[in-house]
N, C-alpha and C. Protein backbone atom coordinates (compact mmCIF):
# COMPACT_ATOMS: atom_id res chain seq x y z
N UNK A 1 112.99 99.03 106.23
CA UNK A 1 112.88 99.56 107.57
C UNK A 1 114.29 99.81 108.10
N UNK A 2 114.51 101.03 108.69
CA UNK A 2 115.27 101.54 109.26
C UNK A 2 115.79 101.00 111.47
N UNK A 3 116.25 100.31 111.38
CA UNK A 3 116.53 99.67 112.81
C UNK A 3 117.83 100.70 113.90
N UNK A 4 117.29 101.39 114.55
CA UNK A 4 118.52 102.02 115.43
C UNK A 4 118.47 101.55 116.78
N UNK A 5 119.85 101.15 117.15
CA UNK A 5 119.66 100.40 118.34
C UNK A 5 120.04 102.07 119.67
N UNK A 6 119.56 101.68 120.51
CA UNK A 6 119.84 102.06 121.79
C UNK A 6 120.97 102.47 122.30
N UNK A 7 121.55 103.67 122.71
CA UNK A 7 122.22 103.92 123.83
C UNK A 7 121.95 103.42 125.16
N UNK A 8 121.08 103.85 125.48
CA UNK A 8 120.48 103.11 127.04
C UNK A 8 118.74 102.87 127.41
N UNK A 9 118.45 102.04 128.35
CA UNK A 9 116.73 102.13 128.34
C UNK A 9 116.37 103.49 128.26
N UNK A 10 115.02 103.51 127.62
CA UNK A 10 114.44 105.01 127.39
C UNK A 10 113.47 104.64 127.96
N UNK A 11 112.99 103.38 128.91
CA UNK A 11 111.55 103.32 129.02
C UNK A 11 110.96 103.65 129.98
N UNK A 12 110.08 103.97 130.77
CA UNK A 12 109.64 104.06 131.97
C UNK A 12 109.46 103.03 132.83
N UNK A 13 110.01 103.08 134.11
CA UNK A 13 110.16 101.88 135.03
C UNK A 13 109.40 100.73 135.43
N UNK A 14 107.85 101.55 135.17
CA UNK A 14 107.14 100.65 135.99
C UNK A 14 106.57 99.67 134.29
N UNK A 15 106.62 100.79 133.13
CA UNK A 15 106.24 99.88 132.23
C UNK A 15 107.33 98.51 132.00
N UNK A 16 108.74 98.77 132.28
CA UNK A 16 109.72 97.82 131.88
C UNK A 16 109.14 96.37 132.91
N UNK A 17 108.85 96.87 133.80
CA UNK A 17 108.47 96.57 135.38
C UNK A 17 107.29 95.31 135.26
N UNK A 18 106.35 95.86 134.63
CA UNK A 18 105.06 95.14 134.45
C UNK A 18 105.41 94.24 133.25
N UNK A 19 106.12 94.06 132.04
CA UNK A 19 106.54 93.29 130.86
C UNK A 19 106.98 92.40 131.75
N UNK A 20 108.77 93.09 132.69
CA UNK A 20 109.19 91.52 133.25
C UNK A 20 108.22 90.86 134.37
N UNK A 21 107.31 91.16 134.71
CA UNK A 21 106.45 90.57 135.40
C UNK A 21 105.55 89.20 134.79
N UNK A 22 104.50 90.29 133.54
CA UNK A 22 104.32 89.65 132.80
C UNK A 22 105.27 88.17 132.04
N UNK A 23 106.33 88.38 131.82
CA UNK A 23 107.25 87.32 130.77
C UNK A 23 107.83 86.26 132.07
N UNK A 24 107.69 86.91 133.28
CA UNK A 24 108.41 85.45 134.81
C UNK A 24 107.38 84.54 134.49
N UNK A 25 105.96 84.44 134.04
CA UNK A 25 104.93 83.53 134.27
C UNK A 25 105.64 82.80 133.56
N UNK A 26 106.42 82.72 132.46
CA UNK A 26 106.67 81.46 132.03
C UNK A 26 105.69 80.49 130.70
N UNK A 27 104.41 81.37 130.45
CA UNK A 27 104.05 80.90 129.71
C UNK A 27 104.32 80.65 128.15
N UNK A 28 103.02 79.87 127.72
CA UNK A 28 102.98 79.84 126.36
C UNK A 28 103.16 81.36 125.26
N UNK A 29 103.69 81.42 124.26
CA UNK A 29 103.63 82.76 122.85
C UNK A 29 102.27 83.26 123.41
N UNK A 30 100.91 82.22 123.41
CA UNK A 30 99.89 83.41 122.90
C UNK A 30 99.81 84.04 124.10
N UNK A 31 99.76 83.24 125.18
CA UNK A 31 99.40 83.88 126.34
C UNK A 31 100.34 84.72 127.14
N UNK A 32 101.76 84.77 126.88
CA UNK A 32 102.83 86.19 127.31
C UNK A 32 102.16 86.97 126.41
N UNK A 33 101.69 87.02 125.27
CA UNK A 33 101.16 88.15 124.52
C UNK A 33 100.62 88.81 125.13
N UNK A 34 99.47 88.01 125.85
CA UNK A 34 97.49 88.19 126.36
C UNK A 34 98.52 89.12 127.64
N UNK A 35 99.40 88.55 128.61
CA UNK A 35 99.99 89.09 129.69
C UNK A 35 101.13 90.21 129.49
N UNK A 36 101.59 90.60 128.83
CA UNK A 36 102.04 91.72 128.36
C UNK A 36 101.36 92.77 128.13
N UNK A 37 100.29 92.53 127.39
CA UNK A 37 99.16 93.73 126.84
C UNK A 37 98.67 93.78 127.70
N UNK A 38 98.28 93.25 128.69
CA UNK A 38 97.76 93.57 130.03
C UNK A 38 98.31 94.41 130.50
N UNK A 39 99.44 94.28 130.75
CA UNK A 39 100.68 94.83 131.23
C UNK A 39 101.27 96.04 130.65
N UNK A 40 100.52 95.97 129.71
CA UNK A 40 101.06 97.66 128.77
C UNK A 40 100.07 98.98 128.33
N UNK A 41 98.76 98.12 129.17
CA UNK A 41 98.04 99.15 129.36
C UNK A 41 97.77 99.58 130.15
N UNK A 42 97.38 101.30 130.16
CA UNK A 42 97.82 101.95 131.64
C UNK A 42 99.15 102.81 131.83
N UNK A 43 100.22 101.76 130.79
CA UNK A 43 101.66 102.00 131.64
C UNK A 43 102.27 102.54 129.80
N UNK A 44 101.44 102.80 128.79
CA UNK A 44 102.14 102.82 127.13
C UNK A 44 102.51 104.51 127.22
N UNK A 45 103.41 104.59 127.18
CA UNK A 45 103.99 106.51 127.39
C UNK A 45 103.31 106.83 125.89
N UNK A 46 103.67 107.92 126.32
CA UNK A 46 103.51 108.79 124.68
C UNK A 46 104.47 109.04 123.81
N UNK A 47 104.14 109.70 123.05
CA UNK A 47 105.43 109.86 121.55
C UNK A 47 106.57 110.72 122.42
N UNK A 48 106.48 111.31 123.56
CA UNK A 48 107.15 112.18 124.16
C UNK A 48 108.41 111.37 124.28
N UNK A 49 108.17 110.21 124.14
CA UNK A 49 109.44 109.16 124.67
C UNK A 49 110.96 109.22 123.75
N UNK A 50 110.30 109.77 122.38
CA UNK A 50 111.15 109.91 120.94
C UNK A 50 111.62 111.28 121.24
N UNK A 51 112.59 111.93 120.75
CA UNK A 51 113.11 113.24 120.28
C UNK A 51 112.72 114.37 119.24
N UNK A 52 111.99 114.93 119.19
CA UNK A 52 111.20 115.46 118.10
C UNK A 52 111.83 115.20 116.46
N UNK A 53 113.15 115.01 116.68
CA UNK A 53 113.83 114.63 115.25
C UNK A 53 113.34 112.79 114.76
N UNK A 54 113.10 112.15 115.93
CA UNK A 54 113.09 111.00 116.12
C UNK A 54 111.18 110.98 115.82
N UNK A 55 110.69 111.90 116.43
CA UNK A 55 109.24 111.46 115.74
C UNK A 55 108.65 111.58 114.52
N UNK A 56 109.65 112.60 113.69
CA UNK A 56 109.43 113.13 112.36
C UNK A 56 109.60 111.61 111.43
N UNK A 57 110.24 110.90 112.02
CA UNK A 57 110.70 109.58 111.06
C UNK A 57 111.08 109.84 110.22
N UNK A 58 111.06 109.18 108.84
CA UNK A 58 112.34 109.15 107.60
C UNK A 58 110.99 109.28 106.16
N UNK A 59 111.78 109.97 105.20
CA UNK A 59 111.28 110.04 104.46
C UNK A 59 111.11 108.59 103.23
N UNK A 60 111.82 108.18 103.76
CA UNK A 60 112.10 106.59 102.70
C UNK A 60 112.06 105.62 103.17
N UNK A 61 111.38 105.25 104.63
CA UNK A 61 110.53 104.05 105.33
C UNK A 61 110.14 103.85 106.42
N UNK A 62 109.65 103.60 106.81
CA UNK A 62 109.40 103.65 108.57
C UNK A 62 110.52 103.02 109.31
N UNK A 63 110.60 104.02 110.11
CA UNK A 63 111.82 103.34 111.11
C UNK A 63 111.70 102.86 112.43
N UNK A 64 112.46 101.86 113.33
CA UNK A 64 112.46 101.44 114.02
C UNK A 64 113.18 101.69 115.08
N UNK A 65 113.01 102.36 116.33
CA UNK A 65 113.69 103.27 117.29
C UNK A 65 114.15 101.78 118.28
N UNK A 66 114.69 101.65 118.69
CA UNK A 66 114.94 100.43 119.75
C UNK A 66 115.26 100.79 121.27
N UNK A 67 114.67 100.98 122.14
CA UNK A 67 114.34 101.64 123.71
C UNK A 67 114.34 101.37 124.47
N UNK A 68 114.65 99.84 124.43
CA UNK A 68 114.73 99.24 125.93
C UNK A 68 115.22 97.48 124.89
N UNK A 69 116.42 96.83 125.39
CA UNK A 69 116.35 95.30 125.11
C UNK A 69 116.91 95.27 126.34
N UNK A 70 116.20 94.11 126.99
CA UNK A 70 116.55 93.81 128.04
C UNK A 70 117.82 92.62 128.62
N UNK A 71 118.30 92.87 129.29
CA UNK A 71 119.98 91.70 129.23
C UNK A 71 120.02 90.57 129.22
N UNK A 72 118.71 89.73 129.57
CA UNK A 72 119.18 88.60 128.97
C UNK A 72 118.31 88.03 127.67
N UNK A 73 118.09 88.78 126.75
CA UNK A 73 117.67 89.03 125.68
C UNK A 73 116.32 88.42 125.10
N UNK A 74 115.22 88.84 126.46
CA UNK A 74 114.12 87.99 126.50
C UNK A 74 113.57 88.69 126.04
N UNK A 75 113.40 90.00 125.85
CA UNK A 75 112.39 90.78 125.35
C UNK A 75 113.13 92.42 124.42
N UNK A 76 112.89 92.79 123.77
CA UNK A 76 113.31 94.16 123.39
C UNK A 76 111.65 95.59 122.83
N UNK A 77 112.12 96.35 123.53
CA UNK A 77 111.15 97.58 122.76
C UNK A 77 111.54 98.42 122.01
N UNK A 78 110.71 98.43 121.09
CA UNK A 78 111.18 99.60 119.65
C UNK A 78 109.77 100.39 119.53
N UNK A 79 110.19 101.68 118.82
CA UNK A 79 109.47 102.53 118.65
C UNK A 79 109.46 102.81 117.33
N UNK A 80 108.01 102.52 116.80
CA UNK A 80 108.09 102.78 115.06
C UNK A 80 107.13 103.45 114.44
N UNK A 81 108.01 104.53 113.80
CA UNK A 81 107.37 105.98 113.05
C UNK A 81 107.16 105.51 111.83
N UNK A 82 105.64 106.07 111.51
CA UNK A 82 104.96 105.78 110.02
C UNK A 82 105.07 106.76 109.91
N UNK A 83 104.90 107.48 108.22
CA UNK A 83 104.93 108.63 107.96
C UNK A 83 103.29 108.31 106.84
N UNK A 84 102.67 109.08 106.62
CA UNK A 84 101.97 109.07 106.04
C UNK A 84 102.02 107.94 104.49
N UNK A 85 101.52 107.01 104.19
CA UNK A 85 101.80 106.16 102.88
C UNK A 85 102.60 104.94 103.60
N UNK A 86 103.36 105.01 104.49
CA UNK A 86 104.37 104.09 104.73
C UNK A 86 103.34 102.57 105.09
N UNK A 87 104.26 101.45 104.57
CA UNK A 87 103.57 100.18 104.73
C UNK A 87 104.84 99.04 105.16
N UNK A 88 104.55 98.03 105.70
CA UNK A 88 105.28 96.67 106.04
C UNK A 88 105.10 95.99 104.65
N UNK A 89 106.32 95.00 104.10
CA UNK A 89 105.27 94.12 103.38
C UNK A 89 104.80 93.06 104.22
N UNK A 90 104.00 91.70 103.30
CA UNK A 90 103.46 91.22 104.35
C UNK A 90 104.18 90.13 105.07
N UNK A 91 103.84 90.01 106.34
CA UNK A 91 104.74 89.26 106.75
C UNK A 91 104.58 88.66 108.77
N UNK A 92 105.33 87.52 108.67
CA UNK A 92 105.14 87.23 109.83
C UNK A 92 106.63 87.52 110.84
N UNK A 93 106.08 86.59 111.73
CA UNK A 93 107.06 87.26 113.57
C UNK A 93 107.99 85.85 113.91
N UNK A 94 109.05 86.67 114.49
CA UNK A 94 110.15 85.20 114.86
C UNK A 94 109.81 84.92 116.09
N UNK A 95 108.66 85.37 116.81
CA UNK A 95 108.41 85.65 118.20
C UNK A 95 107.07 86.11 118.60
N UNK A 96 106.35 86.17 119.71
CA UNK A 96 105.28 87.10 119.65
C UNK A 96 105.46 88.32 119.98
N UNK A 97 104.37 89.07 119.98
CA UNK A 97 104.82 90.95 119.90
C UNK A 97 103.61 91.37 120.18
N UNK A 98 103.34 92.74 121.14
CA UNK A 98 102.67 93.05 121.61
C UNK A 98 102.69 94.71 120.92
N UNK A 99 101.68 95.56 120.66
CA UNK A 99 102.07 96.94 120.40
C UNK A 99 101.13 97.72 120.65
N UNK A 100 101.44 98.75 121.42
CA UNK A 100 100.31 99.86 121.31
C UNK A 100 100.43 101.48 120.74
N UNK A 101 99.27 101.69 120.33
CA UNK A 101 99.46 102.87 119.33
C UNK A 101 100.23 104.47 120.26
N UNK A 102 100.31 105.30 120.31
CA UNK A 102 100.77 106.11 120.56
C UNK A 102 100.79 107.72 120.49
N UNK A 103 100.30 107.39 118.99
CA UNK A 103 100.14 108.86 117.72
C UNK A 103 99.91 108.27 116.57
N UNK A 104 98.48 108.78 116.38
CA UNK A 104 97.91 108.56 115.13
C UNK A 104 97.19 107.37 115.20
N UNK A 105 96.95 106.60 113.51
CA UNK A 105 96.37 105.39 113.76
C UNK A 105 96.72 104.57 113.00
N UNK A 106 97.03 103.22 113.06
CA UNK A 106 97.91 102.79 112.10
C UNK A 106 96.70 101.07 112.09
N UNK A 107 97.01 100.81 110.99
CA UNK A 107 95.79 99.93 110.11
C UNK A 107 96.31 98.81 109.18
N UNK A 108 95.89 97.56 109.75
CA UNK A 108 96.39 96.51 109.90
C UNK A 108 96.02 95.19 108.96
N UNK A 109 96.15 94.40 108.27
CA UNK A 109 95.18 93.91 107.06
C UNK A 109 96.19 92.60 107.61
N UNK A 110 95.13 91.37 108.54
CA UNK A 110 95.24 90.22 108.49
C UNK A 110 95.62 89.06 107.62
N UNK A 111 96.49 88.00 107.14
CA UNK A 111 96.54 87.02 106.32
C UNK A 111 96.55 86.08 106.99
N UNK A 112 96.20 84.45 106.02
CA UNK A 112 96.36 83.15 106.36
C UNK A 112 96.81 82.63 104.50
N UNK A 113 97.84 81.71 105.27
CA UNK A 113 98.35 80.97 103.93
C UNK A 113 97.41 80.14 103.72
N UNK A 114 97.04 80.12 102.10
CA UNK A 114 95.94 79.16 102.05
C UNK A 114 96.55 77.42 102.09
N UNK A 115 95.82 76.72 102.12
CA UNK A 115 95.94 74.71 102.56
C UNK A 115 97.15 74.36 101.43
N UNK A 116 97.21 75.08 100.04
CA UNK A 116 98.39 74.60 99.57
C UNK A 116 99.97 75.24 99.68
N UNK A 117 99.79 76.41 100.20
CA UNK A 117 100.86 77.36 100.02
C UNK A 117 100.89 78.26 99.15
N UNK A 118 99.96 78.32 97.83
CA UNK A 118 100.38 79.41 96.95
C UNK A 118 99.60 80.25 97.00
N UNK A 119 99.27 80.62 97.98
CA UNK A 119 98.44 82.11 98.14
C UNK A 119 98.20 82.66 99.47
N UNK A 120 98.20 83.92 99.69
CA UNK A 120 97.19 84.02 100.57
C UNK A 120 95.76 84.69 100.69
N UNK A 121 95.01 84.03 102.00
CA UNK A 121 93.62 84.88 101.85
C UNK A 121 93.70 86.06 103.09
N UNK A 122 93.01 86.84 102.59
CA UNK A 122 92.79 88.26 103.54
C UNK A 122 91.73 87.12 104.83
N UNK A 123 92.12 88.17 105.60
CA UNK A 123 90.76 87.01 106.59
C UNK A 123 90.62 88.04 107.73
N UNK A 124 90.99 89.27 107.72
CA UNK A 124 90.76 90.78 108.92
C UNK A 124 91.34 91.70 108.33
N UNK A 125 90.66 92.91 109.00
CA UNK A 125 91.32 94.41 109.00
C UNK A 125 91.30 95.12 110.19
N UNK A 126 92.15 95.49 110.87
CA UNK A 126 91.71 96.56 111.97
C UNK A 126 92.44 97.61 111.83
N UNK A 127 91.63 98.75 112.53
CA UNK A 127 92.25 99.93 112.82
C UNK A 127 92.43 100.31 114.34
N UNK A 128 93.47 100.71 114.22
CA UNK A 128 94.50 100.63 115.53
C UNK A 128 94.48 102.05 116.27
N UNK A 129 93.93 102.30 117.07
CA UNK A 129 93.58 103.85 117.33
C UNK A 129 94.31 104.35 118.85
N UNK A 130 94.63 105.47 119.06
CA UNK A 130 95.95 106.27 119.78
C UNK A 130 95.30 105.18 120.98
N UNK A 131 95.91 104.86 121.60
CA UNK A 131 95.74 104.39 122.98
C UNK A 131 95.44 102.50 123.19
N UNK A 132 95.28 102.23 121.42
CA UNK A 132 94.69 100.79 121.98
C UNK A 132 96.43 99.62 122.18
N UNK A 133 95.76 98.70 122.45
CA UNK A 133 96.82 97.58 122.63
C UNK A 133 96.43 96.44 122.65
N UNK A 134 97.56 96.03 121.56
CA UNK A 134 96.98 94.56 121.11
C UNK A 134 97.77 93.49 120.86
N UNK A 135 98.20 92.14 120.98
CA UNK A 135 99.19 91.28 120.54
C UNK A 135 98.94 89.83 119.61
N UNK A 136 99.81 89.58 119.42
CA UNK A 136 100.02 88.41 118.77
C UNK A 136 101.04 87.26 119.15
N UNK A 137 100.99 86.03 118.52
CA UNK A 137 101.85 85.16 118.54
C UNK A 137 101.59 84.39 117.19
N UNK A 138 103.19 83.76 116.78
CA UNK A 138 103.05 82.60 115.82
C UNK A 138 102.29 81.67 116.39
N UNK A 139 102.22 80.73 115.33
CA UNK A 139 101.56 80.56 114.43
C UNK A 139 100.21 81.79 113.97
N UNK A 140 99.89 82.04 112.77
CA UNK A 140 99.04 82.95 112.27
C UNK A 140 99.02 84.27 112.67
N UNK A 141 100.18 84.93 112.58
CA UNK A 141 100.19 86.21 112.74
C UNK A 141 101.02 86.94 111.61
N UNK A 142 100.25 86.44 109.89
CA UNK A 142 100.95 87.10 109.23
C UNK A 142 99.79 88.17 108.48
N UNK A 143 100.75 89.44 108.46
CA UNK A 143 99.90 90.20 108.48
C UNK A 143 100.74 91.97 108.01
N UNK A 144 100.24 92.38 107.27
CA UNK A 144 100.67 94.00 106.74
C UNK A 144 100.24 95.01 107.69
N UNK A 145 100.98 96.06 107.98
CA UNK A 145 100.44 97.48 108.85
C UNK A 145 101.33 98.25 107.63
N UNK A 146 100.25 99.30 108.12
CA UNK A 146 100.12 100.81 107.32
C UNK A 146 100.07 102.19 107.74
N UNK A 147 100.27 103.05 107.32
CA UNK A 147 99.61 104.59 107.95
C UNK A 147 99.09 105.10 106.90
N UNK A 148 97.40 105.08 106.73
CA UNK A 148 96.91 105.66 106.01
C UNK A 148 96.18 106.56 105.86
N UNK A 149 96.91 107.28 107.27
CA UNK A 149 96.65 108.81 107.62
C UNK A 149 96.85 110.15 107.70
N UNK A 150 97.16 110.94 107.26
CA UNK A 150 97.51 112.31 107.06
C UNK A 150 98.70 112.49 107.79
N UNK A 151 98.99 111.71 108.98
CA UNK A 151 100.00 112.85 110.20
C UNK A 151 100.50 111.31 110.39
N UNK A 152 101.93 111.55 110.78
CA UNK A 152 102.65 110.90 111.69
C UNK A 152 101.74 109.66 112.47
N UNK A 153 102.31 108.52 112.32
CA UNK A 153 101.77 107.48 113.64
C UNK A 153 103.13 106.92 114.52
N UNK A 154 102.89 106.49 115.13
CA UNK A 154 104.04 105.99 116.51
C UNK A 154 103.22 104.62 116.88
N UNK A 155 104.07 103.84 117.29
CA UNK A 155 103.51 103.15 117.79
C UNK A 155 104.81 101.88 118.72
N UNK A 156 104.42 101.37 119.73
CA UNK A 156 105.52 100.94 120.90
C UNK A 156 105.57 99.13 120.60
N UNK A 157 106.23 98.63 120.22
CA UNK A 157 106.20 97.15 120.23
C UNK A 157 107.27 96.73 120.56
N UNK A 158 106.46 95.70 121.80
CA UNK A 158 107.70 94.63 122.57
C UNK A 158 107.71 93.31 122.09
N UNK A 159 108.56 92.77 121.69
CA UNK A 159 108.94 91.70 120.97
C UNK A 159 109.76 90.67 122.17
N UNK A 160 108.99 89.62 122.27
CA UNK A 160 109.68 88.65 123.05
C UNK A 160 111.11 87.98 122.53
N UNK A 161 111.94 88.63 122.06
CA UNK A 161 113.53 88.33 121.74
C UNK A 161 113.80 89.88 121.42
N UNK A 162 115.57 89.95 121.80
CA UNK A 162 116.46 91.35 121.45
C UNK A 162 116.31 91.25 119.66
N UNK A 163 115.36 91.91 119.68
CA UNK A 163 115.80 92.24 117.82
C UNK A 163 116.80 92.68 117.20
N UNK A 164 117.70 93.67 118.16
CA UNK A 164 119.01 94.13 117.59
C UNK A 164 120.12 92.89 117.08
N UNK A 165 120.10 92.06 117.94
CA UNK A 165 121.12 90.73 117.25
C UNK A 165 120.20 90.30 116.25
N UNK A 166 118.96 90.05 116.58
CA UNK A 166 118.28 89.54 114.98
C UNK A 166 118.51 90.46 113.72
N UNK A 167 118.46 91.46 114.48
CA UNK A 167 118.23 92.68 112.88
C UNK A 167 116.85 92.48 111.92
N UNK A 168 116.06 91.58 112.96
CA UNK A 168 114.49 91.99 112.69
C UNK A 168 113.66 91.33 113.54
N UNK A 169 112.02 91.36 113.53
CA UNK A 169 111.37 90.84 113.86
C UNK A 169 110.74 90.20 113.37
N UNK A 170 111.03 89.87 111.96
CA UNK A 170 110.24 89.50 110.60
C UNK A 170 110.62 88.12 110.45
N UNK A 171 110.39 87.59 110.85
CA UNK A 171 110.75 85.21 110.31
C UNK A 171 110.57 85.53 108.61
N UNK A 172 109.43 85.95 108.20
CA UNK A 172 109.33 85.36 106.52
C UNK A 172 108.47 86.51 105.67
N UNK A 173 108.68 87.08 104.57
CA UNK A 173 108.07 88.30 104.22
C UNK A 173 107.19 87.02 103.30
N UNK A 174 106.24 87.46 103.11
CA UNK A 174 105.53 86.64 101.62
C UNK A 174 104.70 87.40 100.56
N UNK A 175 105.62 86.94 99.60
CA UNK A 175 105.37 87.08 97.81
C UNK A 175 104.51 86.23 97.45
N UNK A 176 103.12 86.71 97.62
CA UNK A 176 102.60 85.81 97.25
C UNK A 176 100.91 86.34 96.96
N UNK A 177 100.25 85.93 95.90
CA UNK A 177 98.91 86.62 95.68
C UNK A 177 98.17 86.27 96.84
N UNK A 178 97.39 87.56 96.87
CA UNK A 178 96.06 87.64 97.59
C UNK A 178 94.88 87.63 97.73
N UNK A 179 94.12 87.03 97.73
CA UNK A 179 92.69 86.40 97.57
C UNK A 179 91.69 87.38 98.84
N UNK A 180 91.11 88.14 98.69
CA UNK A 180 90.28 88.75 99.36
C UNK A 180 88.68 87.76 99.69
N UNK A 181 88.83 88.22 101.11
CA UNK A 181 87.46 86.31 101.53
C UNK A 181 86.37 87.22 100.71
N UNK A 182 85.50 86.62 100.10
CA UNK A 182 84.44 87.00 99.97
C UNK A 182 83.38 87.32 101.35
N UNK A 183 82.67 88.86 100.88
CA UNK A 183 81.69 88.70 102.01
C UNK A 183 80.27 88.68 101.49
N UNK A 184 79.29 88.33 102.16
CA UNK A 184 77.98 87.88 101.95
C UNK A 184 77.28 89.44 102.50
């Protein structure tokens, strides 16, 4: 993944507006999640937000637009172009993260480490469609996204820490087999 940081906020006011609202409560990971996504629907712009060079994305991975980190480095937004085929490996968050789709649809395949560590099991799939919004927090948010759609996807995720000093949002990628749950 491709990470470009910011010249200046790109975001719209009232969305920046409603996040720091959301993140003053002070709460717990899952629940700034639950209050963010609240907070980001209604207010999620469109791909219009990117530069048409900037929505085309990269031919050799999905990239990560960065659009707003806020100063005292509680939260940052990035904007990330799938191109058709493009995938995450799998992996979890140093933080929780909230994202909503934008353009296109981008499709999501849940994990849990199994009780000893050497595997994991599949345990969800969703598909993520232009307009929805959805979040997470650690513990159990490890998990692969994809575009396994013909055209361009976009999609807006705010990450409760400045990712640019991290240089990711990723805590731990995992190598590790996958066990699909059986269904009945």
């Amino acid at each position: 993944m491709t990470v470009i940081s910011p010249v200046r906020t790109r975001c719209p006011g009232d969305f920046i507006t409603g996040i720091r609202g959301a993140i003053a409560h002070h709460a717990d990971w899952p629940e700034t999640a639950e209050l963010v996504a609240a907070a980001m629907r209604g207010h999620l712009p469109g791909p219009d937000i990117l530069t048409p060079a900037e929505r085309a994305g990269s031919p050799h991975d999905y990239v990560c637009h960065t659009l707003h980190v806020e100063p005292d480095g509680s939260f940052s937004v990035n904007a990330l172009v799938w191109r058709p085929g493009q995938i995450t490996p799998i992996h979890d968050h140093v933080t929780w993260c909230v994202f909503g789709v934008m353009q296109g649809i981008e499709y999501e395949e849940l994990y849990k480490l199994s009780p000893d560590g050497n595997h994991l099991e599949e345990v969800g799939r969703s598909q993520n469609n232009l307009g929805e919004v959805s979040g997470f927090a650690p513990p159990g948010d490890i998990h692969r996204v994809r575009n396994y759609g013909d055209d361009v996807a976009i999609s807006m995720h705010v990450y409760g820490a400045d990712i640019t000093r991290l240089g990711s949002s990723i805590r731990r990628v995992y190598d590790l087999p996958v066990l699909a749950v059986a269904t009945s």
